[in-house]
PDB file of N, CA and C in Angstrom:
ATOM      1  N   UNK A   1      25.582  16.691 -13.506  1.00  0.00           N
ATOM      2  CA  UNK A   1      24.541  16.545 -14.515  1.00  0.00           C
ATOM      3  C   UNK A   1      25.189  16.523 -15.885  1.00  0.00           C
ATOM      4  N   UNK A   2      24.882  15.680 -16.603  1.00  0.00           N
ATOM      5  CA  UNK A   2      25.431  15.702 -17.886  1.00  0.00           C
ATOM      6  C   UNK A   2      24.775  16.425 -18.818  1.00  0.00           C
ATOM      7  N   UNK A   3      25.649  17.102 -19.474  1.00  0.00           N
ATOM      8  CA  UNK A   3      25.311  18.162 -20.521  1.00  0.00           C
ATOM      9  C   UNK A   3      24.296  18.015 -21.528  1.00  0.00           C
ATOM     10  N   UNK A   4      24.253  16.300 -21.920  1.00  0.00           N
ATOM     11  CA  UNK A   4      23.554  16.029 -23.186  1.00  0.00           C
ATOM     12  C   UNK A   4      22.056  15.058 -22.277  1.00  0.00           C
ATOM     13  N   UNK A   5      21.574  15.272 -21.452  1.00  0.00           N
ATOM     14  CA  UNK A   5      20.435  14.807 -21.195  1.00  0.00           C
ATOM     15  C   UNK A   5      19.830  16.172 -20.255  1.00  0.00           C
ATOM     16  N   UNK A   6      18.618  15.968 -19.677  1.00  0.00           N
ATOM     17  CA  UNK A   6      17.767  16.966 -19.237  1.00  0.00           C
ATOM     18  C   UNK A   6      17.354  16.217 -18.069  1.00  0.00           C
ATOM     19  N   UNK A   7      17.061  17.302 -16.970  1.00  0.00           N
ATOM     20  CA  UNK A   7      16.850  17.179 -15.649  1.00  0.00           C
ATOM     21  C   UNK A   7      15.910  15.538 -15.334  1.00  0.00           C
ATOM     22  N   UNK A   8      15.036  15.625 -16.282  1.00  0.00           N
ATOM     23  CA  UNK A   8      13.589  14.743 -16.494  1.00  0.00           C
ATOM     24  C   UNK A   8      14.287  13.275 -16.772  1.00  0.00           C
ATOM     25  N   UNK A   9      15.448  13.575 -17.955  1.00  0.00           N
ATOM     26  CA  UNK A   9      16.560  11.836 -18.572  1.00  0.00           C
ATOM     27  C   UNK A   9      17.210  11.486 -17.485  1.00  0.00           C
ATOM     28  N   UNK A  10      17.589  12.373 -16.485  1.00  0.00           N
ATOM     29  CA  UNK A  10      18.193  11.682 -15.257  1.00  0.00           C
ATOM     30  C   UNK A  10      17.954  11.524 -13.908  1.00  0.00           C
ATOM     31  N   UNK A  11      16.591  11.996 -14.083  1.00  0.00           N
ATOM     32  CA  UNK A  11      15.869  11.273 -12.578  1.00  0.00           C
ATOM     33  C   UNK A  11      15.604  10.095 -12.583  1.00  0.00           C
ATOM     34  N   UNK A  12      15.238   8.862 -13.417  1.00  0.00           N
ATOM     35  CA  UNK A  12      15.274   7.620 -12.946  1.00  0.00           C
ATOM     36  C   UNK A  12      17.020   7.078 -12.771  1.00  0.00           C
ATOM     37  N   UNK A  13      18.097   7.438 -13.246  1.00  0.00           N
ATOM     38  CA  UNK A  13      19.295   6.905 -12.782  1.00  0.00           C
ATOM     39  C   UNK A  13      19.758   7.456 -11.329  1.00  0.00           C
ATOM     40  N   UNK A  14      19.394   8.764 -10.906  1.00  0.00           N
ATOM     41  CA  UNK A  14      19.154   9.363  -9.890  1.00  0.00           C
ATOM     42  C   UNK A  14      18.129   8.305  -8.974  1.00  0.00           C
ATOM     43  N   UNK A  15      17.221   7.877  -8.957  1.00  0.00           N
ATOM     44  CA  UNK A  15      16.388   7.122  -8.431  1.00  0.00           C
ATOM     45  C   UNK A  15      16.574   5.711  -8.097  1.00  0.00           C
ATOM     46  N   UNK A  16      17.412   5.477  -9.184  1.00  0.00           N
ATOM     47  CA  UNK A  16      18.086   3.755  -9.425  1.00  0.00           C
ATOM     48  C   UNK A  16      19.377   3.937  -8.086  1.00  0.00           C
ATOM     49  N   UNK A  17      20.549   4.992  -8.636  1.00  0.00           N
ATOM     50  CA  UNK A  17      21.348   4.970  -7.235  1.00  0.00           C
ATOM     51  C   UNK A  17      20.922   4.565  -5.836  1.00  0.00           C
ATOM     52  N   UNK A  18      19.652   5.862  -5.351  1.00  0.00           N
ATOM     53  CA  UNK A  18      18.957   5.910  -4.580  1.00  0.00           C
ATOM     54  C   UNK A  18      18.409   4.402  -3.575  1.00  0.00           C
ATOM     55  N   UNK A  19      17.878   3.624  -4.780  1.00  0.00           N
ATOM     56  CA  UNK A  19      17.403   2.684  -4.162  1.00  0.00           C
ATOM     57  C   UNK A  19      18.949   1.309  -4.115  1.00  0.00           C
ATOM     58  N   UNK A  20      19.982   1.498  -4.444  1.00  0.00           N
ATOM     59  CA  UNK A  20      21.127   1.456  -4.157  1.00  0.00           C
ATOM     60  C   UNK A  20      21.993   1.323  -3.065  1.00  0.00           C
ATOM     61  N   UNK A  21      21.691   2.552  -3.108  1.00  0.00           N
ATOM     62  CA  UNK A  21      22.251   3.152  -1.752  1.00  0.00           C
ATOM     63  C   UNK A  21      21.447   2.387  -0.646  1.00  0.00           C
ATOM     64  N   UNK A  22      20.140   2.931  -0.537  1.00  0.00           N
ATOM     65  CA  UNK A  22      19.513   2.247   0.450  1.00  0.00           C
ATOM     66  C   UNK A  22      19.452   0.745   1.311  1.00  0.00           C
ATOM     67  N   UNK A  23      19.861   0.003  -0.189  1.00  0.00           N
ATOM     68  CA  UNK A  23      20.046  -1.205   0.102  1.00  0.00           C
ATOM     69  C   UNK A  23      20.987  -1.321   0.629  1.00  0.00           C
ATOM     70  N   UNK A  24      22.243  -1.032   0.671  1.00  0.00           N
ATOM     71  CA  UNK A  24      23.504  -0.616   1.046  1.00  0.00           C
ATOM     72  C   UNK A  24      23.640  -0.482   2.071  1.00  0.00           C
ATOM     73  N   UNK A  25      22.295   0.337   2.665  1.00  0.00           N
ATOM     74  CA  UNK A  25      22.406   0.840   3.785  1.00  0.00           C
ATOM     75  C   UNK A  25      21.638  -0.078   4.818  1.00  0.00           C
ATOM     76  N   UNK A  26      21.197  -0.865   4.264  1.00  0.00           N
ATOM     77  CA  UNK A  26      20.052  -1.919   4.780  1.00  0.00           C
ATOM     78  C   UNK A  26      20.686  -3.303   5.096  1.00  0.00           C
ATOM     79  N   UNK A  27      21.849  -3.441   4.087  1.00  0.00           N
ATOM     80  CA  UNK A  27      22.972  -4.863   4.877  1.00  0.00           C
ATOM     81  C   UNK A  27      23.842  -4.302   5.586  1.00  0.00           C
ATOM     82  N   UNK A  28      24.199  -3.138   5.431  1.00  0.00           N
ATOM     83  CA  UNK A  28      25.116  -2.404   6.817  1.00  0.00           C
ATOM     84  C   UNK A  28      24.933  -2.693   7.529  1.00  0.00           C
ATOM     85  N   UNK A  29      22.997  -2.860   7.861  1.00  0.00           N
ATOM     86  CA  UNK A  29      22.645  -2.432   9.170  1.00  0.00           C
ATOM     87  C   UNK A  29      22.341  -3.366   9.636  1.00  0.00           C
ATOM     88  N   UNK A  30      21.698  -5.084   8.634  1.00  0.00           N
ATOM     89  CA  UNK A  30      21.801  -5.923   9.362  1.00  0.00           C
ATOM     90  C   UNK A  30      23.247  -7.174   9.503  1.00  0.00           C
ATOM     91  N   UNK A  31      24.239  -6.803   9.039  1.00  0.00           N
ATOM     92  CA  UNK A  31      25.456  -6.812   9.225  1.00  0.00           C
ATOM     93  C   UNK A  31      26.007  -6.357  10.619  1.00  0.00           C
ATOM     94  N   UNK A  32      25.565  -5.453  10.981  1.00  0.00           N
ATOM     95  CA  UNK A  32      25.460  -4.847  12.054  1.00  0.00           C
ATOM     96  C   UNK A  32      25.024  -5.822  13.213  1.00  0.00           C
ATOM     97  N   UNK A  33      23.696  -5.791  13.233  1.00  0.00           N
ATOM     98  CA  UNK A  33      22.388  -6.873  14.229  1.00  0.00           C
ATOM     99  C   UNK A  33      23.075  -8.032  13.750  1.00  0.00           C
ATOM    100  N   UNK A  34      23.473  -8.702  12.976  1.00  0.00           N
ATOM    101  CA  UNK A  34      24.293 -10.386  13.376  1.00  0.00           C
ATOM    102  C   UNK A  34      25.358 -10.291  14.037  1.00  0.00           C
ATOM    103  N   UNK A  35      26.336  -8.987  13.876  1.00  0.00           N
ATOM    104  CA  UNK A  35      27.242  -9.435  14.583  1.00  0.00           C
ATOM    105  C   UNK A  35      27.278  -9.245  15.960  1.00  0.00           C
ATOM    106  N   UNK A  36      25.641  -8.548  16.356  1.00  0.00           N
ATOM    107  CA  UNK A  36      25.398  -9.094  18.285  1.00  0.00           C
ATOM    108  C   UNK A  36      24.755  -9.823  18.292  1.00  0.00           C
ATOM    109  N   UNK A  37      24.490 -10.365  17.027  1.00  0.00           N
ATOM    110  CA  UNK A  37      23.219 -12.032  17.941  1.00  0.00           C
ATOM    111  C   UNK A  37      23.792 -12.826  18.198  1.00  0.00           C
ATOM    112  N   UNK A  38      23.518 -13.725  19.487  1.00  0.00           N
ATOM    113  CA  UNK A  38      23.905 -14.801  19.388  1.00  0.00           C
ATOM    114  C   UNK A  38      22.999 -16.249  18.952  1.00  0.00           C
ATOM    115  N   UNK A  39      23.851 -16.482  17.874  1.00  0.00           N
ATOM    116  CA  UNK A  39      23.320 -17.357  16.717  1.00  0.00           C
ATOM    117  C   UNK A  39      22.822 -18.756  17.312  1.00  0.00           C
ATOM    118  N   UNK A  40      23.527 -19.188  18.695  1.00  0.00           N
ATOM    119  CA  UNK A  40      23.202 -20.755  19.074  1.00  0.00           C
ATOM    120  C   UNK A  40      21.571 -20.426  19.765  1.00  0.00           C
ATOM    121  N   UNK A  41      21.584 -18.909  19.912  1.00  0.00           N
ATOM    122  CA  UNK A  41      19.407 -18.935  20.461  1.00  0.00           C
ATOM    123  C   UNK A  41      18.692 -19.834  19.901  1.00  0.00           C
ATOM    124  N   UNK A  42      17.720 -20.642  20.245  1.00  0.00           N
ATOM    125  CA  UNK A  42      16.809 -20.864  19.188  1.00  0.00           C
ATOM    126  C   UNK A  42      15.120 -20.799  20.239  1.00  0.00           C
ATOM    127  N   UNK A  43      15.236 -20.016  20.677  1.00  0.00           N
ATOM    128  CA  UNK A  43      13.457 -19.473  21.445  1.00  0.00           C
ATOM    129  C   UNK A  43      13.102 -18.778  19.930  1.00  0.00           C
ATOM    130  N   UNK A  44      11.721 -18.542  20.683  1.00  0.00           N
ATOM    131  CA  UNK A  44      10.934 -17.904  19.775  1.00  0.00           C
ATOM    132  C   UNK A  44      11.329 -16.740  19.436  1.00  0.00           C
ATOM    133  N   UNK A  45      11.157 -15.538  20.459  1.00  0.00           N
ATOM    134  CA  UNK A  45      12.231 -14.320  20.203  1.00  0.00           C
ATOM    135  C   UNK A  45      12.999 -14.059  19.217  1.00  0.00           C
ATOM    136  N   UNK A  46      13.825 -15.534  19.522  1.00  0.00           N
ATOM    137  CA  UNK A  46      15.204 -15.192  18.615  1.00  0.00           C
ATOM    138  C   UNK A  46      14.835 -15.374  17.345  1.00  0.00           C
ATOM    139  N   UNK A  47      13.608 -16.059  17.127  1.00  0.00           N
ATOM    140  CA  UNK A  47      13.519 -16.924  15.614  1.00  0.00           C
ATOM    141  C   UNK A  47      12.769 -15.628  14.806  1.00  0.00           C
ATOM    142  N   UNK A  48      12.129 -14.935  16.190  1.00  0.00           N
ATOM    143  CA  UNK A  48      11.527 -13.347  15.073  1.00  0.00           C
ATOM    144  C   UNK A  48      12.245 -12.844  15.046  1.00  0.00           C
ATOM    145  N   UNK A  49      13.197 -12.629  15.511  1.00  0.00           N
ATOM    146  CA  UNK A  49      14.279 -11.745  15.580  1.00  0.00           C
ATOM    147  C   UNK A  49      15.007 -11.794  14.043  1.00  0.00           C
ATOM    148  N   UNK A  50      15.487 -13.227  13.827  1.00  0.00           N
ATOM    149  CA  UNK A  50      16.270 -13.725  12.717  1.00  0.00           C
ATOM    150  C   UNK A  50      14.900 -13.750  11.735  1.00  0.00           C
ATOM    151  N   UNK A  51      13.764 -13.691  11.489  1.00  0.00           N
ATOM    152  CA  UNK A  51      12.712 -13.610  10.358  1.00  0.00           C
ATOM    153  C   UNK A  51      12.622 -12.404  10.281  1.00  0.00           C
ATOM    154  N   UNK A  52      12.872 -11.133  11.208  1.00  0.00           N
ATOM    155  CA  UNK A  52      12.626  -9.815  10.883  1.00  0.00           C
ATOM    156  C   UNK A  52      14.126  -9.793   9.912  1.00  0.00           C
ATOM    157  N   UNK A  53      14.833  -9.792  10.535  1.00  0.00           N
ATOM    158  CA  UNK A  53      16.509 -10.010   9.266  1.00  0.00           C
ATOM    159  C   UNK A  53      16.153 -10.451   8.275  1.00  0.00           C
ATOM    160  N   UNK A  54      15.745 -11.653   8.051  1.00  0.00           N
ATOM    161  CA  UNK A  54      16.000 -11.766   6.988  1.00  0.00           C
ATOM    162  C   UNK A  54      14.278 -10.849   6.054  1.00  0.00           C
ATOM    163  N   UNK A  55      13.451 -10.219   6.420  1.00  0.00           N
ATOM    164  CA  UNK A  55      12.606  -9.819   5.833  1.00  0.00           C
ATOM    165  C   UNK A  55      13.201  -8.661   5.428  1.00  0.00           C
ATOM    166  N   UNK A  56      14.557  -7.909   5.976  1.00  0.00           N
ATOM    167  CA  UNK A  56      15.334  -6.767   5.521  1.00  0.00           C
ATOM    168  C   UNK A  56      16.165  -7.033   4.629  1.00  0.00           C
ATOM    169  N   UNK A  57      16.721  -8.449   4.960  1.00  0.00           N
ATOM    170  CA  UNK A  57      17.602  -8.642   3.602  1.00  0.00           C
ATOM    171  C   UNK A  57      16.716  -8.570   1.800  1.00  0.00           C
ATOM    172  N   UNK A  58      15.183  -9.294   2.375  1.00  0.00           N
ATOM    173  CA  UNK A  58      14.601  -9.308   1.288  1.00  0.00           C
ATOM    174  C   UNK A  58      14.454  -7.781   0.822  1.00  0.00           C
ATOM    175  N   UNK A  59      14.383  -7.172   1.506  1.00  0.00           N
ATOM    176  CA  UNK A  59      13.716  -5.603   1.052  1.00  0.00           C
ATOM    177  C   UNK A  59      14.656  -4.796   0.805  1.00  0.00           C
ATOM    178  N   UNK A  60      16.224  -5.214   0.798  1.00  0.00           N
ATOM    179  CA  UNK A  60      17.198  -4.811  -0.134  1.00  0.00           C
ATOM    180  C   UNK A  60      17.608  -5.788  -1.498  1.00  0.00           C
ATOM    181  N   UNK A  61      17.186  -6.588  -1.103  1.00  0.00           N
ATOM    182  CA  UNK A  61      17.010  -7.457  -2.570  1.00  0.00           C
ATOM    183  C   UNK A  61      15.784  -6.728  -3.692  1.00  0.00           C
ATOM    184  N   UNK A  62      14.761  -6.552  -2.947  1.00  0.00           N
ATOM    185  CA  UNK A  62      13.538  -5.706  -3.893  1.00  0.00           C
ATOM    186  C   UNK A  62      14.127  -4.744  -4.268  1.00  0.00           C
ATOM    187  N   UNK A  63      14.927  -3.335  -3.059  1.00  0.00           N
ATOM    188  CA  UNK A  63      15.143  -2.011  -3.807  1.00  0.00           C
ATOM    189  C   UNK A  63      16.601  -2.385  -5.303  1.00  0.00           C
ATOM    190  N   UNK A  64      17.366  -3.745  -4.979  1.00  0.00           N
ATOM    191  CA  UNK A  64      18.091  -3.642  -6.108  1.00  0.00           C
ATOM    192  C   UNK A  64      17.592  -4.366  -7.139  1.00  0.00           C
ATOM    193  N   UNK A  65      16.381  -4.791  -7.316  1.00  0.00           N
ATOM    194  CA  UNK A  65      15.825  -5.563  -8.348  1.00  0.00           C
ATOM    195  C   UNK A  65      15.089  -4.373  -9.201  1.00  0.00           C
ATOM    196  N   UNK A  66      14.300  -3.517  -7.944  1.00  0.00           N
ATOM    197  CA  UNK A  66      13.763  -2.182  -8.737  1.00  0.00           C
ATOM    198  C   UNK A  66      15.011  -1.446  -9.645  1.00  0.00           C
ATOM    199  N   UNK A  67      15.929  -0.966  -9.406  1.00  0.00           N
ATOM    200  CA  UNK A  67      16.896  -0.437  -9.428  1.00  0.00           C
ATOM    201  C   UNK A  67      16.949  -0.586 -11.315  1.00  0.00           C
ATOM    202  N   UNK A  68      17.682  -2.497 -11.274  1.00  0.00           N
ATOM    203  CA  UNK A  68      17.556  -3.148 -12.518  1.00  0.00           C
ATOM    204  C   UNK A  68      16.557  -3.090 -13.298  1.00  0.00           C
ATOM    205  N   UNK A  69      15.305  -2.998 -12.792  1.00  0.00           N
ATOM    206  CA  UNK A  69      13.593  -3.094 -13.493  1.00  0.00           C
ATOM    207  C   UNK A  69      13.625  -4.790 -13.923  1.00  0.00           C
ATOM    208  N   UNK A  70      13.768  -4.507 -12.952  1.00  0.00           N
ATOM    209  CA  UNK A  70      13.631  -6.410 -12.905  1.00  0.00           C
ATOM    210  C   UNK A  70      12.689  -6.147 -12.296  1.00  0.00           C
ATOM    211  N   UNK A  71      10.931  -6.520 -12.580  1.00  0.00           N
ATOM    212  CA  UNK A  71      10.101  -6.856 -12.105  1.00  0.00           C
ATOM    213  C   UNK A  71       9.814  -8.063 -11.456  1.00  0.00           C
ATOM    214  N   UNK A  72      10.339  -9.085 -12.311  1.00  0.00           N
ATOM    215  CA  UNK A  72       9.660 -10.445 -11.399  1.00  0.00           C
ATOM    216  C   UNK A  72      10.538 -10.564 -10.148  1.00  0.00           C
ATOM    217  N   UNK A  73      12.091 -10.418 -10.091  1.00  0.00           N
ATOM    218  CA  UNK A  73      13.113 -10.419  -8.591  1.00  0.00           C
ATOM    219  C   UNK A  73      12.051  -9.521  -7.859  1.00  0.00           C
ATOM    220  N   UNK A  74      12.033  -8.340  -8.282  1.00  0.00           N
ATOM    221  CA  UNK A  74      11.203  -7.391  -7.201  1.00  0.00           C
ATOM    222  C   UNK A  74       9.708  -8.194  -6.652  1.00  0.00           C
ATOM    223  N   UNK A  75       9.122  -8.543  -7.249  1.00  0.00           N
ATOM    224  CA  UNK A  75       8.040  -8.916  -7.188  1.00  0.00           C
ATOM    225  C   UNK A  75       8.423 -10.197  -5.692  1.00  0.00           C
ATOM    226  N   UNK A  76       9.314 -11.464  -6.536  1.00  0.00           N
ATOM    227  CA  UNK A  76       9.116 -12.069  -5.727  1.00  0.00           C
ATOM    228  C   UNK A  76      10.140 -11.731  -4.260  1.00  0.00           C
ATOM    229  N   UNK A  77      10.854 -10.755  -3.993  1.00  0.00           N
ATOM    230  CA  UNK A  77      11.801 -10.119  -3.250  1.00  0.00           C
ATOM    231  C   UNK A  77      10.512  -9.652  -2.273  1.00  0.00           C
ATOM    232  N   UNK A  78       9.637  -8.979  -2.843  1.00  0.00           N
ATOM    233  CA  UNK A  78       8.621  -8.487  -1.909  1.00  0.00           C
ATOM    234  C   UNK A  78       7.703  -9.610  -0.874  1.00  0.00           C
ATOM    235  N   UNK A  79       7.154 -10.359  -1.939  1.00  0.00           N
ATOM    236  CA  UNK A  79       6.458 -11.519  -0.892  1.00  0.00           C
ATOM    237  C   UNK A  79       7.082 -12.371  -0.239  1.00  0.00           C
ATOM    238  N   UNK A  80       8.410 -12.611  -0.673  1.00  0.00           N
ATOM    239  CA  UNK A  80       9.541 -13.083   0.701  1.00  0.00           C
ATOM    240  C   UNK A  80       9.741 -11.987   1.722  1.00  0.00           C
ATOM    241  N   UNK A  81       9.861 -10.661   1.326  1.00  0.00           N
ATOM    242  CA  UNK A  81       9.426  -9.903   2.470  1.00  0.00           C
ATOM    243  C   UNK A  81       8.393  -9.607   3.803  1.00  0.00           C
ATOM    244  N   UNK A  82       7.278  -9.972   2.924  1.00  0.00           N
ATOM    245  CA  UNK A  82       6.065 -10.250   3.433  1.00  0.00           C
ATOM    246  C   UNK A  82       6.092 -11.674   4.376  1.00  0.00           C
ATOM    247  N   UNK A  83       6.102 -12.456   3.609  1.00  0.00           N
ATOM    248  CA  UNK A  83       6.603 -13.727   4.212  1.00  0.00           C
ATOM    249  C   UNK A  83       7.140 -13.866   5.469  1.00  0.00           C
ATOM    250  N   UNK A  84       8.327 -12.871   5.822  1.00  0.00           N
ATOM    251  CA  UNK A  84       9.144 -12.718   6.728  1.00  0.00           C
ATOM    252  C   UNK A  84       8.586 -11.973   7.884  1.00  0.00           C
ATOM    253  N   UNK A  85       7.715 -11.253   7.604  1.00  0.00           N
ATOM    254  CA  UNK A  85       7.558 -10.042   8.327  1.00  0.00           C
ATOM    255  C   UNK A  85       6.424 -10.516   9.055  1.00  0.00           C
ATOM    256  N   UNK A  86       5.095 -12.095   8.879  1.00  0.00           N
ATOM    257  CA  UNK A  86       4.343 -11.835   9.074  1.00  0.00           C
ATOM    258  C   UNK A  86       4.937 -13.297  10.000  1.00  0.00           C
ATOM    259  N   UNK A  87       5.918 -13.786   9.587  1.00  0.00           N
ATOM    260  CA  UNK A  87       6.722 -14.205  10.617  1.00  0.00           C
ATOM    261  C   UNK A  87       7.367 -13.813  12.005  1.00  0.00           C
ATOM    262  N   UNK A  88       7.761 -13.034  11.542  1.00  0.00           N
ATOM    263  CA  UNK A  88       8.848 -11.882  12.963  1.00  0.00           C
ATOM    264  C   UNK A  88       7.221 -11.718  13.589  1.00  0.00           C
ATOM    265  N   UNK A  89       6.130 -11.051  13.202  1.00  0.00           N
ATOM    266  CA  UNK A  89       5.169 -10.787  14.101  1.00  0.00           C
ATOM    267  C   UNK A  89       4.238 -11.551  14.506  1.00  0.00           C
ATOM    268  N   UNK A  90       4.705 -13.075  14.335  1.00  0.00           N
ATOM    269  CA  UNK A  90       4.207 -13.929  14.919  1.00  0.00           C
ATOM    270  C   UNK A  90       3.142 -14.551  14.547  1.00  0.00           C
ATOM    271  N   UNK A  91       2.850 -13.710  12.948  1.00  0.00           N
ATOM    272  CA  UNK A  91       1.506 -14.501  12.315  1.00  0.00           C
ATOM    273  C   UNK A  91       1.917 -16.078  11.682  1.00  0.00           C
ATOM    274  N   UNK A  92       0.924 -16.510  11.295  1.00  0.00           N
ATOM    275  CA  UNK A  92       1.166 -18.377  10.731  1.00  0.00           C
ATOM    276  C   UNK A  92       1.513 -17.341   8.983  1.00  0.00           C
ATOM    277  N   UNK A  93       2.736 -17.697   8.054  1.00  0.00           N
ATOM    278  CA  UNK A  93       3.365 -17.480   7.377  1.00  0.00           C
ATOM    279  C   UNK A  93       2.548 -18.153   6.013  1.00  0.00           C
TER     280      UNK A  93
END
């Protein structure tokens, strides 16, 4: 904690890491899930499979847009999320 700010001045940089990290932790993980897919699939399965991915990539793109206070990245980071997600579950996009 730095001496010259107060508990209250460094909870949003505390918060900014946070959503950081997370993201961090969110291409780990689908870094992870590509390197067992096999990429030549192309069924349906596979295609939610690869729209749920990439709806995670979006939702570490949002937590580092929040991060910045970049509203409009976040913004549109989210409805590509959405986008994705209503994909993977098989809704019409």
């Amino acid at each position: 904690m730095a001496d010259d700010q107060t508990p209250e001045e460094q909870q949003p940089a505390a918060v900014r890491r946070d959503f950081l990290d997370r993201a961090d932790s969110i291409d780990a993980s689908v870094r992870n899930l590509l390197s067992k897919l096999d990429l030549s699939r192309t069924d349906d399965e596979h295609e939610r499979m690869i729209d749920a991915i990439m709806g995670a990539c979006r939702a570490a793109d949002a937590l580092r847009a929040f991060a910045r206070e970049d509203l409009d990245a976040a913004t549109e980071a989210t409805a590509a999320m959405s986008y994705y997600a209503r994909r993977a579950l098989g809704e019409a996009a």
